[in-house]
C-alpha atoms as a PDB file:
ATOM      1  CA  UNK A   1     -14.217   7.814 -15.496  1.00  0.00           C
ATOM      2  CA  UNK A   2     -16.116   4.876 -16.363  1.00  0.00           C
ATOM      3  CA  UNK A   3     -15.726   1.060 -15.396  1.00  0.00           C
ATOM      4  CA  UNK A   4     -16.762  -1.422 -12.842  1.00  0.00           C
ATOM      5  CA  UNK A   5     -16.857  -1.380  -9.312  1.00  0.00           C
ATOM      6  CA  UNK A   6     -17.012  -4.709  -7.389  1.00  0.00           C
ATOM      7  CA  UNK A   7     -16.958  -6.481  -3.859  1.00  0.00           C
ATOM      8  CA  UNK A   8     -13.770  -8.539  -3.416  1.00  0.00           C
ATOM      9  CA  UNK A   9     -14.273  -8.743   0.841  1.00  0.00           C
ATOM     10  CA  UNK A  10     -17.698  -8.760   1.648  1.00  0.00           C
ATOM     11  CA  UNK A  11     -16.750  -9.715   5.614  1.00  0.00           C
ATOM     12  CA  UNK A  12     -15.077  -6.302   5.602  1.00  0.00           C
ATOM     13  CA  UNK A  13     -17.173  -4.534   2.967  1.00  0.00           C
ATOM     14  CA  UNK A  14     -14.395  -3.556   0.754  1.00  0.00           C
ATOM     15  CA  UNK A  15     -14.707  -2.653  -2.786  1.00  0.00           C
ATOM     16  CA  UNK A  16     -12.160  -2.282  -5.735  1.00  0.00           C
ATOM     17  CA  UNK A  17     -12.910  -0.245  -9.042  1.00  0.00           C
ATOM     18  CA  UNK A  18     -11.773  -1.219 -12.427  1.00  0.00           C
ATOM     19  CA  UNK A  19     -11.504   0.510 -15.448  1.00  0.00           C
ATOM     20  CA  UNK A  20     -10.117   0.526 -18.902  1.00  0.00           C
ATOM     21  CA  UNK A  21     -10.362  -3.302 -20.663  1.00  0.00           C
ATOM     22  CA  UNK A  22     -12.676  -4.991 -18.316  1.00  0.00           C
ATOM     23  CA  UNK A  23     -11.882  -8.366 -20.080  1.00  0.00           C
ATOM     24  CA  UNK A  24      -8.319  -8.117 -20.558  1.00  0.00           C
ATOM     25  CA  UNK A  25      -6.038 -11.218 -19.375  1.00  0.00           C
ATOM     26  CA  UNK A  26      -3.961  -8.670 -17.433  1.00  0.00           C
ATOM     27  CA  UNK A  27      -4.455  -6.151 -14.148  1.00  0.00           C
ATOM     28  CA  UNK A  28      -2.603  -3.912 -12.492  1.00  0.00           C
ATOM     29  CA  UNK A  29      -3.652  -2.940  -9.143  1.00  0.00           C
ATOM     30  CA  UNK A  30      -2.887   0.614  -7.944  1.00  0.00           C
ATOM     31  CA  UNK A  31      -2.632   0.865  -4.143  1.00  0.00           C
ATOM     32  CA  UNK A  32      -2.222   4.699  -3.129  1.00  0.00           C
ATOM     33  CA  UNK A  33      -0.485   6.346   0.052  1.00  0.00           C
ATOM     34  CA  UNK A  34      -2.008   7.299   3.535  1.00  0.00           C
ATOM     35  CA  UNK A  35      -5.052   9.170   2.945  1.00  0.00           C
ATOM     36  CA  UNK A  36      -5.497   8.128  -0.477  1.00  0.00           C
ATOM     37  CA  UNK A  37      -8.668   6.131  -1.767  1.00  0.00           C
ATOM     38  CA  UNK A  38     -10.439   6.519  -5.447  1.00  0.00           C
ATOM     39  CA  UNK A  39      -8.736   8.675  -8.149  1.00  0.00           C
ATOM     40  CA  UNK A  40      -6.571  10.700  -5.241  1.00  0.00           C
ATOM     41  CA  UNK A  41      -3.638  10.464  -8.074  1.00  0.00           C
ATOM     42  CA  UNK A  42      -3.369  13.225 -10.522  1.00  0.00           C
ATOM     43  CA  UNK A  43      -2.323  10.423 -13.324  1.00  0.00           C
ATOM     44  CA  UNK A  44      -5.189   7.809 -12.640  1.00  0.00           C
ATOM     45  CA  UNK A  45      -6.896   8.624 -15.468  1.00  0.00           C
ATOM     46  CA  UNK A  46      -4.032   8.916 -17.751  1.00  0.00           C
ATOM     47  CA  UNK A  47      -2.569   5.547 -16.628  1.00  0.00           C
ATOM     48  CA  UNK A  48      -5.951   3.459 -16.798  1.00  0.00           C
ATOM     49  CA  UNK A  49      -6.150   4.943 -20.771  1.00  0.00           C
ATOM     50  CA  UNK A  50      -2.463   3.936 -21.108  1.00  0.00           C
ATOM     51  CA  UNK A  51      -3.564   0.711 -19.850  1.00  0.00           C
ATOM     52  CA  UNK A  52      -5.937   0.293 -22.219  1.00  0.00           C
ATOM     53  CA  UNK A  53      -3.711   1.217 -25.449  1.00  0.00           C
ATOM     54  CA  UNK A  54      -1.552  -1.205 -25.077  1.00  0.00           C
ATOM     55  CA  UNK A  55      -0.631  -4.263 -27.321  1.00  0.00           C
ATOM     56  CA  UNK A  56      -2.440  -6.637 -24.527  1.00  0.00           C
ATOM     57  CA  UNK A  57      -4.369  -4.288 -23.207  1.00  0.00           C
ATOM     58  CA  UNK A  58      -4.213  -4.163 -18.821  1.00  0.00           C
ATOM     59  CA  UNK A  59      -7.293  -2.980 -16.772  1.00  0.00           C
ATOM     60  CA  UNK A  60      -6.579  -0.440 -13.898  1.00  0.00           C
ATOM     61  CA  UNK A  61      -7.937  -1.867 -10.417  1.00  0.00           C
ATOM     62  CA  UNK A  62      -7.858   0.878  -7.754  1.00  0.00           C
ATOM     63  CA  UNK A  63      -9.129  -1.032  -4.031  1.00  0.00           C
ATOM     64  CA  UNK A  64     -10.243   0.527  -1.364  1.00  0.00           C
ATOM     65  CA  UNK A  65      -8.667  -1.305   2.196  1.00  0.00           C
ATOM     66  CA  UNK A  66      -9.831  -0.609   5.262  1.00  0.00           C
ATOM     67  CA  UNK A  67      -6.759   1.718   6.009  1.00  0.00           C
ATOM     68  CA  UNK A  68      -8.140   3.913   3.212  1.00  0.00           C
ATOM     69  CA  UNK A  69      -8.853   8.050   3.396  1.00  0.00           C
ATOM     70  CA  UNK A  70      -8.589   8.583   7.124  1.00  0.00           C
ATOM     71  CA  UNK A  71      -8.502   5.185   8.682  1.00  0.00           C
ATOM     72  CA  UNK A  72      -5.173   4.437   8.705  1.00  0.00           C
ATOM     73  CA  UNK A  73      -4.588   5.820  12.118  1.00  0.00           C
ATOM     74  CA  UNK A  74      -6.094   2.860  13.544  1.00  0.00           C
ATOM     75  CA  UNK A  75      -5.447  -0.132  10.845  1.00  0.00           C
ATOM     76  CA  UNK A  76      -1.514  -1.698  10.489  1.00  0.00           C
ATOM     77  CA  UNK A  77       0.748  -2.652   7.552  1.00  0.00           C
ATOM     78  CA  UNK A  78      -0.637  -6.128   8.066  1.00  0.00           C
ATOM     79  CA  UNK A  79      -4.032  -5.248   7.739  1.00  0.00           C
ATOM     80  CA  UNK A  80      -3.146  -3.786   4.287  1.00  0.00           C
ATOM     81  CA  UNK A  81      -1.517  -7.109   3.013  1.00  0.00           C
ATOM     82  CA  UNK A  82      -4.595  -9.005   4.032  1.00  0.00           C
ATOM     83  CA  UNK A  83      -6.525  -6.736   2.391  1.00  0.00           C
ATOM     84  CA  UNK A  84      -4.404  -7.313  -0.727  1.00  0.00           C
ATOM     85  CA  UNK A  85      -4.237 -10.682  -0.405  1.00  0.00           C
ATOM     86  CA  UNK A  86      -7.922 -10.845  -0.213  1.00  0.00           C
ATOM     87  CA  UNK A  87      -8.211  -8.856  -3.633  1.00  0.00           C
ATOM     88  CA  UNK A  88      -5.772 -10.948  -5.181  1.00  0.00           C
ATOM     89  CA  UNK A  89      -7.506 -15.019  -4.379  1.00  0.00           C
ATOM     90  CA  UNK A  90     -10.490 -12.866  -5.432  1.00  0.00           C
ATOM     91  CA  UNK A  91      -9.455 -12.053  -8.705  1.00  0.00           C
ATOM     92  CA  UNK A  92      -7.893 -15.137  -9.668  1.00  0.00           C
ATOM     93  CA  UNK A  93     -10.935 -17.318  -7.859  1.00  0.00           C
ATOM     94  CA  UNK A  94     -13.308 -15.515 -10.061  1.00  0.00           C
ATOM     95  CA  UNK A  95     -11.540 -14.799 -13.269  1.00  0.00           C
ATOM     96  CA  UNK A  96     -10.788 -17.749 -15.553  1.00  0.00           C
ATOM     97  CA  UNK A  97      -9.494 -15.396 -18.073  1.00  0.00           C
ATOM     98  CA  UNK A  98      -6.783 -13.763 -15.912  1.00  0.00           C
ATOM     99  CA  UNK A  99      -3.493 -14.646 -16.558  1.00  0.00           C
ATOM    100  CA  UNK A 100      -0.807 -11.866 -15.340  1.00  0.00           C
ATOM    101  CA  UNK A 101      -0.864  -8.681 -12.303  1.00  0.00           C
ATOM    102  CA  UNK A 102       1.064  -6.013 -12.146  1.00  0.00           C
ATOM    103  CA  UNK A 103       1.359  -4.148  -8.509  1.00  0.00           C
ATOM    104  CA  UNK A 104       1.912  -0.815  -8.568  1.00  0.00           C
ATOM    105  CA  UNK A 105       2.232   1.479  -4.905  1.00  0.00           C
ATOM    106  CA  UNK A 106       2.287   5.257  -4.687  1.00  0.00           C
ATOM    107  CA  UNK A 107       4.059   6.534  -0.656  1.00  0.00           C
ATOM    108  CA  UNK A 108       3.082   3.923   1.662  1.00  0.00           C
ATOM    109  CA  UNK A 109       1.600   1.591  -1.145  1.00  0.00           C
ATOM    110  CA  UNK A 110       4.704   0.826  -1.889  1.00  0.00           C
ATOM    111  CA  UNK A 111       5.713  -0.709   1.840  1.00  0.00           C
ATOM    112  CA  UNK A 112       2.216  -2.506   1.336  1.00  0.00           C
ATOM    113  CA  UNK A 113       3.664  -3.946  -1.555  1.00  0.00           C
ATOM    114  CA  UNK A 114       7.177  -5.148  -0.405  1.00  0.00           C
ATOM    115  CA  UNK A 115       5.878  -6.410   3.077  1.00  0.00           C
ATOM    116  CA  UNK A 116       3.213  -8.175   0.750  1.00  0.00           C
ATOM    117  CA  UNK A 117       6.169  -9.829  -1.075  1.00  0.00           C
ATOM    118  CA  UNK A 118       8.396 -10.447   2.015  1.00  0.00           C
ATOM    119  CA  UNK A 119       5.241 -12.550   3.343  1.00  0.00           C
ATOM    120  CA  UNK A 120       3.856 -14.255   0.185  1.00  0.00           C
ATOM    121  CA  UNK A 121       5.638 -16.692  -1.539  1.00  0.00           C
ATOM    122  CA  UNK A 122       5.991 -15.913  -5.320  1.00  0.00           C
ATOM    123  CA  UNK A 123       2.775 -15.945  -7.284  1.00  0.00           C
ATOM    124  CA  UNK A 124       3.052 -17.247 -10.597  1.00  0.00           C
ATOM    125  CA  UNK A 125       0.309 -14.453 -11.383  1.00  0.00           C
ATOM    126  CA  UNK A 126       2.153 -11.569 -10.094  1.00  0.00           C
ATOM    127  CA  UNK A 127       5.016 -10.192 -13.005  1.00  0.00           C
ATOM    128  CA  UNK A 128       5.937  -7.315 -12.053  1.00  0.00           C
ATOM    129  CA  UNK A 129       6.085  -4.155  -9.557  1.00  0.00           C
ATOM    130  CA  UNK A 130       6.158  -0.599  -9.849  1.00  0.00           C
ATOM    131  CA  UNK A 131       7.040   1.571  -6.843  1.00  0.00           C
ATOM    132  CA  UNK A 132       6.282   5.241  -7.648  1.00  0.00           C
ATOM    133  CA  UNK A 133       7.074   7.745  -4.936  1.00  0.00           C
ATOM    134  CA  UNK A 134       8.414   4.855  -2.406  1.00  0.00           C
ATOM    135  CA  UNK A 135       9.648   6.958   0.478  1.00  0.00           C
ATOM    136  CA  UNK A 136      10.444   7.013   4.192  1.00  0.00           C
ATOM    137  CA  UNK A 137       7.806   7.785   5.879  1.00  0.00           C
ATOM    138  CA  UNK A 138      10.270   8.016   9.046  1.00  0.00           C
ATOM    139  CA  UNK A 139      12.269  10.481   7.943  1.00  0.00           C
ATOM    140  CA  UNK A 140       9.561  13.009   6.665  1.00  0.00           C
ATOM    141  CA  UNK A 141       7.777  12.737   9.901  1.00  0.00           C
ATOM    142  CA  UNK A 142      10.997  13.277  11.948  1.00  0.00           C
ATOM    143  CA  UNK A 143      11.058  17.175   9.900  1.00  0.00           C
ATOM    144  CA  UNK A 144       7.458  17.757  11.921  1.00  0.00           C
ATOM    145  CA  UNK A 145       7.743  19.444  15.185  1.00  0.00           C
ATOM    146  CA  UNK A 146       4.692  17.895  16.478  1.00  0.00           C
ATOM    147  CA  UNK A 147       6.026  14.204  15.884  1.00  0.00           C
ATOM    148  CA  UNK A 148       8.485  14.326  19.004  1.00  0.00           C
ATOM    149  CA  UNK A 149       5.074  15.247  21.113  1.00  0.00           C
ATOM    150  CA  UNK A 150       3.890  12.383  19.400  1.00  0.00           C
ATOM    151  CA  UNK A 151       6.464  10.074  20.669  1.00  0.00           C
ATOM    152  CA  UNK A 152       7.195  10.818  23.554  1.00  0.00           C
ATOM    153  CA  UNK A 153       3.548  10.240  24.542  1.00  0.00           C
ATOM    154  CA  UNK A 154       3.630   6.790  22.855  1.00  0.00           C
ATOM    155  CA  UNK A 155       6.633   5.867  24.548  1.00  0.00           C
ATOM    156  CA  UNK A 156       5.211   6.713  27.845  1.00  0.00           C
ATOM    157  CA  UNK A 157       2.384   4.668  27.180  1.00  0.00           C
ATOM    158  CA  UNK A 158       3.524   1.088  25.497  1.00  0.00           C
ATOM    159  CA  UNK A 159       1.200  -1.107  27.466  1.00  0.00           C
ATOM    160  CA  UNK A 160      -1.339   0.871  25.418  1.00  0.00           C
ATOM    161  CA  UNK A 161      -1.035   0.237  21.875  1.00  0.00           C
ATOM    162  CA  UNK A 162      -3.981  -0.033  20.719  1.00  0.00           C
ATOM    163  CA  UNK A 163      -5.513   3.274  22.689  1.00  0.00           C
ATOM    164  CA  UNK A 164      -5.770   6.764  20.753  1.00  0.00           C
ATOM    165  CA  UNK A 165      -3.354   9.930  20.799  1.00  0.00           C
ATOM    166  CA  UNK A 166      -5.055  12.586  22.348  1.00  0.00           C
ATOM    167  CA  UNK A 167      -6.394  14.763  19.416  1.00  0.00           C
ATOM    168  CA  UNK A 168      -4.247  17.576  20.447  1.00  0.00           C
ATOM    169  CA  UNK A 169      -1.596  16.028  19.268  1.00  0.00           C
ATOM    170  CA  UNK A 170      -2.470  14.113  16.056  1.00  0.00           C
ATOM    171  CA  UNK A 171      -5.650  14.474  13.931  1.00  0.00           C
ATOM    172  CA  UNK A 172      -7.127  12.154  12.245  1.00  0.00           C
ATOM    173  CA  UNK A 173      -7.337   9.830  14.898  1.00  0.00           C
ATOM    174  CA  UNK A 174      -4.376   7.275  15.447  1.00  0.00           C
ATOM    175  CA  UNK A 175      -2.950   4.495  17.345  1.00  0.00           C
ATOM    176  CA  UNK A 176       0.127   4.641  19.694  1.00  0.00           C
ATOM    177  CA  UNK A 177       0.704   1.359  17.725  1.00  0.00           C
ATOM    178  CA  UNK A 178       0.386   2.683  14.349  1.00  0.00           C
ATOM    179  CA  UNK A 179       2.669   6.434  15.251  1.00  0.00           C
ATOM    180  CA  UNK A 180       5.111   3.485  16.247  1.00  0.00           C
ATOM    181  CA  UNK A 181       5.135   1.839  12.912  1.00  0.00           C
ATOM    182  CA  UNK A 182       5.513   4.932  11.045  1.00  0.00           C
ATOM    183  CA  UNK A 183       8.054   6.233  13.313  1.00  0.00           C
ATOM    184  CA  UNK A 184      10.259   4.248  14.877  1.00  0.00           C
ATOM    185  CA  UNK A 185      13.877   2.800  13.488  1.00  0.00           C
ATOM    186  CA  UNK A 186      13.332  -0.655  11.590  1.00  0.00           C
ATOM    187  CA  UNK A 187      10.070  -1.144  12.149  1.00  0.00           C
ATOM    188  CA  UNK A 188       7.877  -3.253   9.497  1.00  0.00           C
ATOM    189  CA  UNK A 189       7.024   0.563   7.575  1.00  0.00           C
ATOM    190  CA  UNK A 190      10.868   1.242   7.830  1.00  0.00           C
ATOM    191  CA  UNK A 191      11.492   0.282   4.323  1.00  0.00           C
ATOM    192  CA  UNK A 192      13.024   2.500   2.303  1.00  0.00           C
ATOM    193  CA  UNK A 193      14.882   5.401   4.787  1.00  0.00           C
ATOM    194  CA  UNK A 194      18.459   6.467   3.516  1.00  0.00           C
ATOM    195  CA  UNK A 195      19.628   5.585   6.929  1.00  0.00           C
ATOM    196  CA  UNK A 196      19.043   1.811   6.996  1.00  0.00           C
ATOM    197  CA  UNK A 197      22.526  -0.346   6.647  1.00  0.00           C
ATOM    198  CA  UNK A 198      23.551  -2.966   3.893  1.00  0.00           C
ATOM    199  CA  UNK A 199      22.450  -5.866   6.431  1.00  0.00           C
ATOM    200  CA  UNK A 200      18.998  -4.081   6.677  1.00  0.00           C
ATOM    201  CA  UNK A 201      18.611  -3.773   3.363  1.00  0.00           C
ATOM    202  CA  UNK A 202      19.606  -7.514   2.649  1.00  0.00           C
ATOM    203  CA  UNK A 203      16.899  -8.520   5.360  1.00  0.00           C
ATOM    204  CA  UNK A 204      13.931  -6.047   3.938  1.00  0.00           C
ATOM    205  CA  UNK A 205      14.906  -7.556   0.138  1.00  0.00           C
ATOM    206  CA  UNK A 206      16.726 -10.802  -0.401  1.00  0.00           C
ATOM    207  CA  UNK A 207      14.263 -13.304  -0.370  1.00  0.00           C
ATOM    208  CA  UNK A 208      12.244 -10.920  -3.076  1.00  0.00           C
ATOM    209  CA  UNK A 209      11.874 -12.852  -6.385  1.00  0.00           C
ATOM    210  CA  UNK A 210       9.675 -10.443  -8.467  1.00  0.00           C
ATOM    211  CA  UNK A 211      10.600  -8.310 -10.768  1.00  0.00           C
ATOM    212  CA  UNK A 212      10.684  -4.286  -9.118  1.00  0.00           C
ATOM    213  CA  UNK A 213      10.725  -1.415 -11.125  1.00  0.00           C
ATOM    214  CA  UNK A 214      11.409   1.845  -8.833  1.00  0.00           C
ATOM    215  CA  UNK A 215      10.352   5.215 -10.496  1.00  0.00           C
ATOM    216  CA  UNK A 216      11.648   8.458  -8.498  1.00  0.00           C
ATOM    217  CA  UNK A 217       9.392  11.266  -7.857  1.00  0.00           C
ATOM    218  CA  UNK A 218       9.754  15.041  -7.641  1.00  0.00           C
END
């Protein structure tokens, strides 16, 4: 897979890669799941070509954030909007020709996406997103048996949140914080669990003016 890749945070060192039409007026950005980092999608390929097809051609932009591959244990939700914030004033700081973005998130990218929203004020830039995949997080961790270990241990130990599990119970490495966020009732992750009620649901997505297309996954 060929294309560019570029530095849009050089304070953090991270990098995005595009491919497909590299000087197309329109970009969608892809922002994967935990764990997930270049080409970890089966259909990255596939989409960037589809991209490129089109009428007005879109490049695919695929960023690395510092939550990326394993790192998420120890970076938040509101690390990844910064991140994608900083991508986004890079892109339009830099590229005279750019006139429309499309956000797409696979898993978690798609909490990125909607806390992104719920912060930012609409961007005039920004047409469209595509959630593929969005799930609870919550709720598939609640079917592990290790995650009430997990818990307990992080509810024993709130003045902590920023120390580590012990590794017997959670490799990769990850914050009491972060297990929090991914596991805990209405917290900012808690997006998109079949649990949450009608006010909820009003709170995570009224004041949400773009455009979301949701695309269900097997």
């Amino acid at each position: 897979m060929y294309g560019n890749l570029f530095v849009y945070d050089s304070k953090n060192n991270l990098v995005a890669f595009e491919s497909g039409s590299l000087s197309s007026s329109g970009c969608l950005i892809l922002i994967g799941g935990l764990t997930d980092g270049f080409l970890s999608l089966p259909y990255v390929e596939k989409l960037s070509s589809k991209l490129e097809s089109l009428s007005k051609p879109y490049s695919l932009i695929q960023p690395l954030f510092r939550s990326s591959y394993l790192q998420y244990g120890w970076h938040t939700i509101d690390d990844d909007v910064e991140d994608l914030k900083n991508l986004i004033d890079y892109l339009i700081n830099n590229r005279n020709h750019l006139k429309s973005i499309i956000l797409m998130g696979h898993s978690t990218g798609c909490q990125d996406i909607i806390h992104y929203l719920r912060q930012e004020k609409k961007h005039p830039k920004i047409l469209r997103v595509i959630l593929q995949g969005p799930v609870s997080d919550r709720q598939y961790l609640s079917t592990l048996s290790s995650t009430k270990n997990q818990l307990d241990y992080c509810l024993q130990n709130l003045e902590n949140l920023k120390e580590w599990l012990p590794r017997y119970l959670h490799d990769p490495p990850l914050t009491i914080q972060r297990c929090l966020s991914l596991n805990q009732s209405n917290s900012i992750e808690d997006l998109f669990s079949s649990d949450l009620t009608d006010e909820q649901l009003k709170n995570i997505y009224e004041k949400i003016e773009t455009p979301i297309t949701w695309i269900r996954s097997k």
